[in-house]
C-alpha atoms as a PDB file:
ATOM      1  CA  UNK A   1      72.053 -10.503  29.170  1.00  0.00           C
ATOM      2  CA  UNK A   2      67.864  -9.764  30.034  1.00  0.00           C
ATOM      3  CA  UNK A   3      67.045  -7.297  28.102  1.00  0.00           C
ATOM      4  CA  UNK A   4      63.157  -6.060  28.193  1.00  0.00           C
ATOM      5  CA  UNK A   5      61.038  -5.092  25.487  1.00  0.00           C
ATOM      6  CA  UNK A   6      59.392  -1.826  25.388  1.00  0.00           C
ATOM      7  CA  UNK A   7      55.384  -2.391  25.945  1.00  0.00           C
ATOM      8  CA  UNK A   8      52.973  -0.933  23.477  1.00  0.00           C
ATOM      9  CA  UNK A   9      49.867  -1.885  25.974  1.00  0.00           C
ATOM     10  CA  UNK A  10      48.143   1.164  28.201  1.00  0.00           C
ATOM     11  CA  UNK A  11      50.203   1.967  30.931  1.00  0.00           C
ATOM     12  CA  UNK A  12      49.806   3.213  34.399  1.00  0.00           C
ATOM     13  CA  UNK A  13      51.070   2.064  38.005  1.00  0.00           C
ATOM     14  CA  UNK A  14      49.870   1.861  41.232  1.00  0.00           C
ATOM     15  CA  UNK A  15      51.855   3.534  44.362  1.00  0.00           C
ATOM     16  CA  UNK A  16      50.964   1.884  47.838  1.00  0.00           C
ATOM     17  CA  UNK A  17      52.438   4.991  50.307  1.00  0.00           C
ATOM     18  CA  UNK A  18      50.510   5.211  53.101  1.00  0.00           C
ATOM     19  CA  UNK A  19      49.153   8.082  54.096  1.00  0.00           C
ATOM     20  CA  UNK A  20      45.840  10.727  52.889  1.00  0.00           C
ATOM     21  CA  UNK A  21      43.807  10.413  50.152  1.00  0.00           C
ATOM     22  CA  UNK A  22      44.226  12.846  47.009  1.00  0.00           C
ATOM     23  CA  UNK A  23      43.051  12.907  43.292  1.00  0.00           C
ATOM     24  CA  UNK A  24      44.120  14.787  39.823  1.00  0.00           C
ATOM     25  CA  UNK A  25      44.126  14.065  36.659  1.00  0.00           C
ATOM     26  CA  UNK A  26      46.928  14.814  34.144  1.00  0.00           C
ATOM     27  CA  UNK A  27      47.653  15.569  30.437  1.00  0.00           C
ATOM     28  CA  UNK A  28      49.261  12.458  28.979  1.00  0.00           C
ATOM     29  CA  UNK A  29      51.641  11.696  25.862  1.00  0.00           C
ATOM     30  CA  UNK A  30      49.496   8.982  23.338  1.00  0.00           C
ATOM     31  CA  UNK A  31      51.134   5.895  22.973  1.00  0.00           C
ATOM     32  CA  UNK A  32      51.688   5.055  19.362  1.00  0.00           C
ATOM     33  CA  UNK A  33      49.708   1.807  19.513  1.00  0.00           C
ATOM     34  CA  UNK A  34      46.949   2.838  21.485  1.00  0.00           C
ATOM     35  CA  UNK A  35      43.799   3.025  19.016  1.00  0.00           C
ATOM     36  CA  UNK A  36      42.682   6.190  20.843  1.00  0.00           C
ATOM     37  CA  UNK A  37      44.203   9.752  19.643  1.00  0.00           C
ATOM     38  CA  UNK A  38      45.318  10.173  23.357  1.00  0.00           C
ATOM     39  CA  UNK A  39      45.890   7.188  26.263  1.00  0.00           C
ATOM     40  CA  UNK A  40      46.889   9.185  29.799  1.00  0.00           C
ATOM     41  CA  UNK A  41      49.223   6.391  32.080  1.00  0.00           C
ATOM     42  CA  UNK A  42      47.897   6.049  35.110  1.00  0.00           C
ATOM     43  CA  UNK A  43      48.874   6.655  38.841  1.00  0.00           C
ATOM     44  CA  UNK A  44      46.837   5.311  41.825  1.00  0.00           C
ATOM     45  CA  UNK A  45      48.457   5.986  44.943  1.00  0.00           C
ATOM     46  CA  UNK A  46      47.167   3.460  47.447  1.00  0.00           C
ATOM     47  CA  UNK A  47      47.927   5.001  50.973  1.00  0.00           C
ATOM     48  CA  UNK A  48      47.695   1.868  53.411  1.00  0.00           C
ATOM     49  CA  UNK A  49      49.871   1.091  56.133  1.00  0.00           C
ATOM     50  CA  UNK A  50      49.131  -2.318  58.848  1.00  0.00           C
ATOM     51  CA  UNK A  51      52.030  -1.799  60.969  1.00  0.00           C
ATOM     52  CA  UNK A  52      54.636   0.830  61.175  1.00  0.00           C
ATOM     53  CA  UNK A  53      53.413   4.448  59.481  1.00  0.00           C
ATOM     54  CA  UNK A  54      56.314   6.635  58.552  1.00  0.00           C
ATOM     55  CA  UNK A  55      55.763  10.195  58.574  1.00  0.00           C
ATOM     56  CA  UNK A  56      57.614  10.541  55.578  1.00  0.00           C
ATOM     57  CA  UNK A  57      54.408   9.210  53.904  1.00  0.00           C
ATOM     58  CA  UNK A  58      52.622  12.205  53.101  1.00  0.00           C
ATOM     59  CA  UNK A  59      56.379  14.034  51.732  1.00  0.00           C
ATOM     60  CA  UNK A  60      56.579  10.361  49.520  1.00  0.00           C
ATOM     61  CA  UNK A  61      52.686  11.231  48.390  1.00  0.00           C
ATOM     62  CA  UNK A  62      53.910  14.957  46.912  1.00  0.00           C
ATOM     63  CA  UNK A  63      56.883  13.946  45.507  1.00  0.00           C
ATOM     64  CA  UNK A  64      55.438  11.203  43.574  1.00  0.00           C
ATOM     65  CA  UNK A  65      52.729  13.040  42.362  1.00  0.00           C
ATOM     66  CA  UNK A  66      54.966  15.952  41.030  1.00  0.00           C
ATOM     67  CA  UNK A  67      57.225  13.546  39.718  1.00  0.00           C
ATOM     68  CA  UNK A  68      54.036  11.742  37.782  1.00  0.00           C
ATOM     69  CA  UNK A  69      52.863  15.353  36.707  1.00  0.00           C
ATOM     70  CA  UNK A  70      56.118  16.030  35.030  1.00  0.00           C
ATOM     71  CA  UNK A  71      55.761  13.174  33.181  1.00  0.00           C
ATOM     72  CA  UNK A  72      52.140  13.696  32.066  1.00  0.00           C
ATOM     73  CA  UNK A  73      50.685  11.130  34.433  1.00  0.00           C
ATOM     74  CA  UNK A  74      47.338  11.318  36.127  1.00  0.00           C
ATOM     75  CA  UNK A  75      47.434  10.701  39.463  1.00  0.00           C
ATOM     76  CA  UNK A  76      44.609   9.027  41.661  1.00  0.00           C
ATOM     77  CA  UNK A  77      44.729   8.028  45.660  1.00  0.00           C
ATOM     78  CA  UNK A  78      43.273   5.865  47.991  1.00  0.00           C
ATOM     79  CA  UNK A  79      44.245   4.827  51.446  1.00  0.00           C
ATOM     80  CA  UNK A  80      41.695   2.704  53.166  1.00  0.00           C
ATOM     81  CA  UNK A  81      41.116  -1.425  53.199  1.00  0.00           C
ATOM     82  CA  UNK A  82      38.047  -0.635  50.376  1.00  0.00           C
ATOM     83  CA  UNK A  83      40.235   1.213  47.947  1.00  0.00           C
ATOM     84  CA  UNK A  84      42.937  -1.653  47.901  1.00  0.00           C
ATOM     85  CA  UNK A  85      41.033  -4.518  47.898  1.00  0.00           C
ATOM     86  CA  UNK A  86      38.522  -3.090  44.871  1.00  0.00           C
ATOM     87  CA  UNK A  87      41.521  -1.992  42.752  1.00  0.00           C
ATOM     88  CA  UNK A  88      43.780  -4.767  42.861  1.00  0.00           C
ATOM     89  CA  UNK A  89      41.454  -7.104  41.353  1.00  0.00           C
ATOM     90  CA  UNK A  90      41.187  -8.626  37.475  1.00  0.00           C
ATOM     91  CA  UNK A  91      38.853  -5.886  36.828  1.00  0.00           C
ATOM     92  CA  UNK A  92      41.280  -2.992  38.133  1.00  0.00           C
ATOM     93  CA  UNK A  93      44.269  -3.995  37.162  1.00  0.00           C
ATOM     94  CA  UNK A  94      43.118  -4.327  33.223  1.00  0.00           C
ATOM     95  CA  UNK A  95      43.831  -0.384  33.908  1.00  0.00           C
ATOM     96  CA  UNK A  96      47.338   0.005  34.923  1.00  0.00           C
ATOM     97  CA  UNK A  97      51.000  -1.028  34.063  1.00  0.00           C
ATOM     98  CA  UNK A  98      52.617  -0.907  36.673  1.00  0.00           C
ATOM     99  CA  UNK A  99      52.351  -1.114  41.089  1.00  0.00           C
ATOM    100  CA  UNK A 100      54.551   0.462  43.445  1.00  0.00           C
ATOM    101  CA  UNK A 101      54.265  -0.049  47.168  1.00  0.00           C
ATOM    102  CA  UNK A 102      55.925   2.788  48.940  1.00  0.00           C
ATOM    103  CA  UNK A 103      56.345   2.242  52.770  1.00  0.00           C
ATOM    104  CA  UNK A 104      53.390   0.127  52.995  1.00  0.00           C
ATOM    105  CA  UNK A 105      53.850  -1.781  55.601  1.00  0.00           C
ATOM    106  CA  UNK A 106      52.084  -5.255  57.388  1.00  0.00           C
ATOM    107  CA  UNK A 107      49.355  -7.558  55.701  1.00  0.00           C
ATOM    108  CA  UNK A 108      47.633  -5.550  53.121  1.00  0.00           C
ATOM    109  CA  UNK A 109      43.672  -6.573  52.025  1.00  0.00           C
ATOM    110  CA  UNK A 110      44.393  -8.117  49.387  1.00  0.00           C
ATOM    111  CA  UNK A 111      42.250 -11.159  48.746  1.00  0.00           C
ATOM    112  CA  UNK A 112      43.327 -14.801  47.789  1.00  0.00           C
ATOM    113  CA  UNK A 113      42.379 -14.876  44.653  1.00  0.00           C
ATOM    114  CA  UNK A 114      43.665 -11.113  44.068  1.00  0.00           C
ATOM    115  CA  UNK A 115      47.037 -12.307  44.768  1.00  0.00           C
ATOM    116  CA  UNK A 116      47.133 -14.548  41.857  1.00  0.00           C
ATOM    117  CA  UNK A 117      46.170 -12.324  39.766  1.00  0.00           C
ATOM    118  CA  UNK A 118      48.434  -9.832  40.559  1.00  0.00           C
ATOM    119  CA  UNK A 119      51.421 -12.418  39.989  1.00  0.00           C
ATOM    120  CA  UNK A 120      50.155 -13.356  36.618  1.00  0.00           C
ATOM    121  CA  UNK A 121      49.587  -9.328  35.623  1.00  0.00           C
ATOM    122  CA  UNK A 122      53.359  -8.732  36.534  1.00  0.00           C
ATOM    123  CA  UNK A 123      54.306 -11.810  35.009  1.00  0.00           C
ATOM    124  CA  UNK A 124      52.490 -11.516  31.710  1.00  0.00           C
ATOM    125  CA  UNK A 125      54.650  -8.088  31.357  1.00  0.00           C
ATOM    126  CA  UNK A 126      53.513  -5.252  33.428  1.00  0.00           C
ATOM    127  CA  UNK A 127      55.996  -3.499  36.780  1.00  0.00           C
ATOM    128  CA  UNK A 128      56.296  -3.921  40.485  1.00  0.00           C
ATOM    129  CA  UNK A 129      58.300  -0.926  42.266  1.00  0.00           C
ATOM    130  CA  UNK A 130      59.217  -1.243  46.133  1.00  0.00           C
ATOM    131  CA  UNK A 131      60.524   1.757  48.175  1.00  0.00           C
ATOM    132  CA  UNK A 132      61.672   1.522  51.542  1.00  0.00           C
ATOM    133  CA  UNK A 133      59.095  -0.393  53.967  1.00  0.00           C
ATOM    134  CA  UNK A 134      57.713  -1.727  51.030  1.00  0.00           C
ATOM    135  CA  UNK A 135      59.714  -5.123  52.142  1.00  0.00           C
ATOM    136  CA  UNK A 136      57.998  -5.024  55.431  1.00  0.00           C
ATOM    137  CA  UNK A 137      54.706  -6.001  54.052  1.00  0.00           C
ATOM    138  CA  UNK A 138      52.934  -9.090  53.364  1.00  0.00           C
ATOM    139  CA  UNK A 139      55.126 -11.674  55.240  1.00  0.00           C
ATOM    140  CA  UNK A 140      52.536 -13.581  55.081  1.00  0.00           C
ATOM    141  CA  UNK A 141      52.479 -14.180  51.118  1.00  0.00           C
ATOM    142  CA  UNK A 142      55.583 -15.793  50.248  1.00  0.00           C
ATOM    143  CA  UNK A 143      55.404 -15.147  46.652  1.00  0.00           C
ATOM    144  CA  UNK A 144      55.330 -11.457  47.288  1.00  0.00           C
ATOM    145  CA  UNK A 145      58.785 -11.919  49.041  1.00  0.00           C
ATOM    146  CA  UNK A 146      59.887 -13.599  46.281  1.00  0.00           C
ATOM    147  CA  UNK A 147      58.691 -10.695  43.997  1.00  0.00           C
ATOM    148  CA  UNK A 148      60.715  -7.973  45.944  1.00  0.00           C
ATOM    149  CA  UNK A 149      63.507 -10.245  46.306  1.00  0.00           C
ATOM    150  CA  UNK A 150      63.849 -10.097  50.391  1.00  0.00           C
ATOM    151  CA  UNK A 151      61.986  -8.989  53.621  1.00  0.00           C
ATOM    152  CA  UNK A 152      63.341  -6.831  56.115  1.00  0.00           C
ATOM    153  CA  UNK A 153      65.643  -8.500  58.756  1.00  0.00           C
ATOM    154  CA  UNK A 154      65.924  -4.923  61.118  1.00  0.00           C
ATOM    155  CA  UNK A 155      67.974  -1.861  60.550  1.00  0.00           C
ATOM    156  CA  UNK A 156      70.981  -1.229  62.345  1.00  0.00           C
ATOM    157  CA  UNK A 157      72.117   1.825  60.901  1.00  0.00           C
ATOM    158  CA  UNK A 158      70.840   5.152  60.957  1.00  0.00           C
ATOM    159  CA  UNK A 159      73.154   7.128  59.722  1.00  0.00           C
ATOM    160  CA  UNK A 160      75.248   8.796  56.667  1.00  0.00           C
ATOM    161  CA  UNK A 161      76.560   6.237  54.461  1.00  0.00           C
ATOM    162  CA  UNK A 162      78.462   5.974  51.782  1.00  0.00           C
ATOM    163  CA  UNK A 163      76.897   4.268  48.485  1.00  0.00           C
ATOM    164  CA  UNK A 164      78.585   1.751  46.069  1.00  0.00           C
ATOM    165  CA  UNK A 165      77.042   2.196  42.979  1.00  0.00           C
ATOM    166  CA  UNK A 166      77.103  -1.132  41.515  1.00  0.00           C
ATOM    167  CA  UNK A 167      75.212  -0.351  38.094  1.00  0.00           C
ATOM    168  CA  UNK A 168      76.218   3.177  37.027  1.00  0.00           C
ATOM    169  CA  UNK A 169      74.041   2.978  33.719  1.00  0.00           C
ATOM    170  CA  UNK A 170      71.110   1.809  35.146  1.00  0.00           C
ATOM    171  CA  UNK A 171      68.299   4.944  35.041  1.00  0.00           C
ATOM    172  CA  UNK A 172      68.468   7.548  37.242  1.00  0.00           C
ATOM    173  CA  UNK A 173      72.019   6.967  38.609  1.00  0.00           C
ATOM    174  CA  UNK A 174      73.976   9.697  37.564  1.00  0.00           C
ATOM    175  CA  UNK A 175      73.488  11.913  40.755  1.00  0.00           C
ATOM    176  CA  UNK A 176      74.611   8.980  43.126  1.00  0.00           C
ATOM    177  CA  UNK A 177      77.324   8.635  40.818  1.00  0.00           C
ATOM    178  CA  UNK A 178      78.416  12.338  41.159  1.00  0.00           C
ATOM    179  CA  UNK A 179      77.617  12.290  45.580  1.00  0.00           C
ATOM    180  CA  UNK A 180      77.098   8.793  46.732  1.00  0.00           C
ATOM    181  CA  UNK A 181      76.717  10.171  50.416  1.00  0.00           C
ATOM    182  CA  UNK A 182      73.526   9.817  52.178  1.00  0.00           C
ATOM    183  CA  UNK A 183      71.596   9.707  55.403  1.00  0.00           C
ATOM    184  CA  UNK A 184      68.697   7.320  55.966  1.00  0.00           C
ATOM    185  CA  UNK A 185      67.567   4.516  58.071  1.00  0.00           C
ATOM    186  CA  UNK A 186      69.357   0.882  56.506  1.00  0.00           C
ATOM    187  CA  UNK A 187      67.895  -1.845  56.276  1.00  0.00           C
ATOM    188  CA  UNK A 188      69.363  -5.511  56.212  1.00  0.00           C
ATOM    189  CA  UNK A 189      67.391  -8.376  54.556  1.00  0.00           C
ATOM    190  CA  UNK A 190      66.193 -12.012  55.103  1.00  0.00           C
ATOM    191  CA  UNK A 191      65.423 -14.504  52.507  1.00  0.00           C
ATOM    192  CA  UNK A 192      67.612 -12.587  50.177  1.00  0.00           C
ATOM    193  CA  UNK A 193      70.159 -13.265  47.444  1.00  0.00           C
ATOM    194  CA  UNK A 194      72.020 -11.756  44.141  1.00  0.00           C
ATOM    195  CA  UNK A 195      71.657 -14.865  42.315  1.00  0.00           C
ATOM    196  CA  UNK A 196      68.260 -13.889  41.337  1.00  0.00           C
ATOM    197  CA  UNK A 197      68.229 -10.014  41.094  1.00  0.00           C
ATOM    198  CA  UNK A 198      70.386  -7.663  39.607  1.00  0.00           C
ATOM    199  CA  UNK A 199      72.543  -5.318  42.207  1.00  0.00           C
ATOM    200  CA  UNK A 200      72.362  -1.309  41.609  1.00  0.00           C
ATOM    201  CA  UNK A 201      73.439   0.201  44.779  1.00  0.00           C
ATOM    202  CA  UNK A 202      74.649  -0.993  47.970  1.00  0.00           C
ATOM    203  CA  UNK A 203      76.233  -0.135  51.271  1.00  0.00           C
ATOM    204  CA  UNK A 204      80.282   0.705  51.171  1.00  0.00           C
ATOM    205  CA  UNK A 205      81.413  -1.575  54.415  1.00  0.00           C
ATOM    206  CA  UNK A 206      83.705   0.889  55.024  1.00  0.00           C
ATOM    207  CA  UNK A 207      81.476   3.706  56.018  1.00  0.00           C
ATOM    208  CA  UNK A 208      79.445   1.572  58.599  1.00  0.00           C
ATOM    209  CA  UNK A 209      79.923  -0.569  61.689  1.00  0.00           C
ATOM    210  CA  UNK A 210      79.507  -3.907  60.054  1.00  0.00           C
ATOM    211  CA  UNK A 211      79.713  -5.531  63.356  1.00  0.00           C
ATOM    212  CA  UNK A 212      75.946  -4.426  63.752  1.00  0.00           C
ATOM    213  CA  UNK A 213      74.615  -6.178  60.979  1.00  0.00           C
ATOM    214  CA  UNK A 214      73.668  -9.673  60.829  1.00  0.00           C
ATOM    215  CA  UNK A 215      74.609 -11.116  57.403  1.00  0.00           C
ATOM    216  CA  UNK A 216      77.477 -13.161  57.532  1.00  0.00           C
ATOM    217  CA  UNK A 217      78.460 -12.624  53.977  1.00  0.00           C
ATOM    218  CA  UNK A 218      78.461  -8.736  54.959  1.00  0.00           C
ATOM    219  CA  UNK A 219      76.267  -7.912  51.554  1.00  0.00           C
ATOM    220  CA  UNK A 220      74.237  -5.304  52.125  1.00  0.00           C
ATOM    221  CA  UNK A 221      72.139  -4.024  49.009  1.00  0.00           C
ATOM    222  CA  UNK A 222      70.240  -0.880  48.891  1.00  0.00           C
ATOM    223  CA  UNK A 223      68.649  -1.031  45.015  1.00  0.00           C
ATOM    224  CA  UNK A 224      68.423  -3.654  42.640  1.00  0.00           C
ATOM    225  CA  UNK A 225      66.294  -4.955  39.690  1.00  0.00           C
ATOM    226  CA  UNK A 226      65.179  -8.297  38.464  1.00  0.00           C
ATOM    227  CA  UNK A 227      62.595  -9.843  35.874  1.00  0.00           C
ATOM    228  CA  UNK A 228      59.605 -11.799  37.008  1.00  0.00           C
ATOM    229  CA  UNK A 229      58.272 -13.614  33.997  1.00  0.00           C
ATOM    230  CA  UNK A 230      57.884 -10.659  31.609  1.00  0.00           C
ATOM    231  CA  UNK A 231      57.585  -8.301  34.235  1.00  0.00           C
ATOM    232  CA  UNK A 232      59.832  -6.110  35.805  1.00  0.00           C
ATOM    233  CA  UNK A 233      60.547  -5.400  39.277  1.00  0.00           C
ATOM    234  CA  UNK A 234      62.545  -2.117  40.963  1.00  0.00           C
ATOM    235  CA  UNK A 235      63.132  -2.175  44.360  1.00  0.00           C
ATOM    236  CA  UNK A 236      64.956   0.721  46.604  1.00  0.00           C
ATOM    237  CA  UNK A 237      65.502   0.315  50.616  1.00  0.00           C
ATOM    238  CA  UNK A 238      65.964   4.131  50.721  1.00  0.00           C
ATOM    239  CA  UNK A 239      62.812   6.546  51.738  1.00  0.00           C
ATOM    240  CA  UNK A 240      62.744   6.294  55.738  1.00  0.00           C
ATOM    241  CA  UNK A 241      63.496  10.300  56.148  1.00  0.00           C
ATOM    242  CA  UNK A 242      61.372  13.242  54.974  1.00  0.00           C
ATOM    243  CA  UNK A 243      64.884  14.545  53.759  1.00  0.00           C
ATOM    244  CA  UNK A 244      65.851  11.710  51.550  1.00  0.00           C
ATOM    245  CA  UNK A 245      61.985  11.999  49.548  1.00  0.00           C
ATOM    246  CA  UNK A 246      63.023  16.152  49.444  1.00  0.00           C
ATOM    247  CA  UNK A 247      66.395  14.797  48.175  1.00  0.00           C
ATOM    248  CA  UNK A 248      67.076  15.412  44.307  1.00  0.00           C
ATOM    249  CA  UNK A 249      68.858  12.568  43.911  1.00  0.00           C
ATOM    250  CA  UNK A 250      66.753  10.360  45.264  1.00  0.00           C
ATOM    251  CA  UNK A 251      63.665  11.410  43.187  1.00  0.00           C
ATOM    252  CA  UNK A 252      66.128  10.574  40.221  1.00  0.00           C
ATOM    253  CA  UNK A 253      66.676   7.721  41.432  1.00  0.00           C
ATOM    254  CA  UNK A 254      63.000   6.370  41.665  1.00  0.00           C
ATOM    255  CA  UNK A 255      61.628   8.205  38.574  1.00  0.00           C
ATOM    256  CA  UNK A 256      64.622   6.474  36.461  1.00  0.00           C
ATOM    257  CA  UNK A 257      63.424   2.569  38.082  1.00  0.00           C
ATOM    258  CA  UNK A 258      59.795   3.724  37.507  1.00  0.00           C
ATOM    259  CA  UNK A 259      60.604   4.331  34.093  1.00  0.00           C
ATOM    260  CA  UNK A 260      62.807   1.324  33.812  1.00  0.00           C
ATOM    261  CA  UNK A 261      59.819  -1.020  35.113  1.00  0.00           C
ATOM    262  CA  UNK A 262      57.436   1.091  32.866  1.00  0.00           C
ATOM    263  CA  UNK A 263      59.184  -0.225  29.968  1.00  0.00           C
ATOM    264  CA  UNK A 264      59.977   3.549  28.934  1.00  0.00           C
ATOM    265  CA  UNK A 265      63.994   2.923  29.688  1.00  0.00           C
ATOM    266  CA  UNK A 266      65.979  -0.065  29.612  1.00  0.00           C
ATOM    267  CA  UNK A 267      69.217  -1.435  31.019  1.00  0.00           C
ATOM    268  CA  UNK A 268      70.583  -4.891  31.337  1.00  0.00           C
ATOM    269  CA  UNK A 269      69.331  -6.516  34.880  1.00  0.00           C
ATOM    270  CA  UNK A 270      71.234 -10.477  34.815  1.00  0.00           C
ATOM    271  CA  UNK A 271      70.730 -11.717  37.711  1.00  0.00           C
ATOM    272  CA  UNK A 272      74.304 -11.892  40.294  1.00  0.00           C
ATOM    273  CA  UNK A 273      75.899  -8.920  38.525  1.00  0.00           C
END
């Protein structure tokens, strides 16, 4: 069983989205080892996309930011090549916990030497989150493919399926659980594998034409987790549609593995179950 300890450092995270560029800052809860009386997290949304730009983006950029509000976050934006390539540096990431990219897409400024730091942040015990195109980024960097756990490989359904959820007790869940129906755009991956990541949700055969898909072993994951040294790492395929980011079980579904990579829930992510 990998179980993760709960981190006493500051913690933020970064969102990569795509899309405007929007600031606010939020009350936060202290954490009880900070030496300050207060310690806000942290939530830079870096709005970047090289390739494909869903217009879901700016829908993704609200609902995370409400989401981060509920939870006492402050919230900070960016979406041009200056704003990524200053903040993911040694410097900038000293001042968050955790990164999500959310429908970034293509090869992302992110310098050399940037990149290694960035591995050794998440590995040294900090978060990654994916959503959606977030796997159609950065083919170029095969350690970030490693990271996420797969690139995209097409999608050849676009459609209402029917969710298996693998890992009912992992956070956020429970609504799936109760209506595992959805409608998006599904992807398929390359370079992917359960034996190093642990499955949440995937795609019930039976409510698709498999025939359309490429992978012979007909596994097709939507969610999953997996560690990465210390770090942890949350990735979710669903997020094409404006609906699914209005969707309540959806935002349930992405606050509970942004709290799980936070270090503020836990669950038990061995890999190949």
């Amino acid at each position: 069983m990998t179980r993760f300890p709960h981190y006493s450092t500051r913690r933020a995270f970064l969102v990569l989205a795509g899309g405007g560029v929007q600031s606010a800052l939020l009350a936060a809860a202290p954490c009880a080892s900070d030496t300050k009386a207060s310690e806000p997290k942290r939530f830079l949304v870096v709005t970047l996309t090289k390739a494909f730009h869903h217009d879901s983006i700016p829908v993704a950029q609200r609902t995370l930011r409400q989401l981060a509000e509920k939870q006492g976050w402050e919230v900070d934006l960016a979406d041009t090549d200056r704003d990524v390539s200053q903040k993911i540096t040694p410097e900038g990431l000293k001042q968050i916990d955790l990164i999500i990219f959310a429908n970034t897409t293509g090869d992302l400024p992110i310098a050399d030497e940037n990149k290694r730091t960035l591995i050794e942040w998440l590995r040294a015990g900090h978060g990654f989150v994916g959503m959606h195109a977030a796997a159609d980024t950065l083919y170029g960097w095969d350690d970030y493919g490693k990271i996420i756990g797969g690139y995209f490989d097409g999608h050849p359904w676009f459609q209402k399926v029917r969710l298996n959820i693998e890992d009912p007790k992992f956070p956020g869940m429970k609504p799936f659980a109760e209506d595992p129906e959805i409608e998006d755009e599904i992807y398929q991956f390359r370079i992917w594998s359960r034996k190093d990541k642990h499955i949440i949700l995937s795609i019930d055969n039976a409510s698709i034409d498999i025939s359309k898909g490429k992978r012979q072993d007909k596994d097709y994951a939507i969610a999953w987790a997996r560690a990465e040294g210390r770090g942890r790492v949350f990735y979710t395929s669903l997020g094409h549609r404006q609906e699914v980011w209005k969707d309540r079980r959806y935002q349930e579904h992405i606050l509970g593995g942004i709290r799980w990579a936070m270090g503020l829930e836990d669950a038990n992510v061995e890999p190949g179950k």
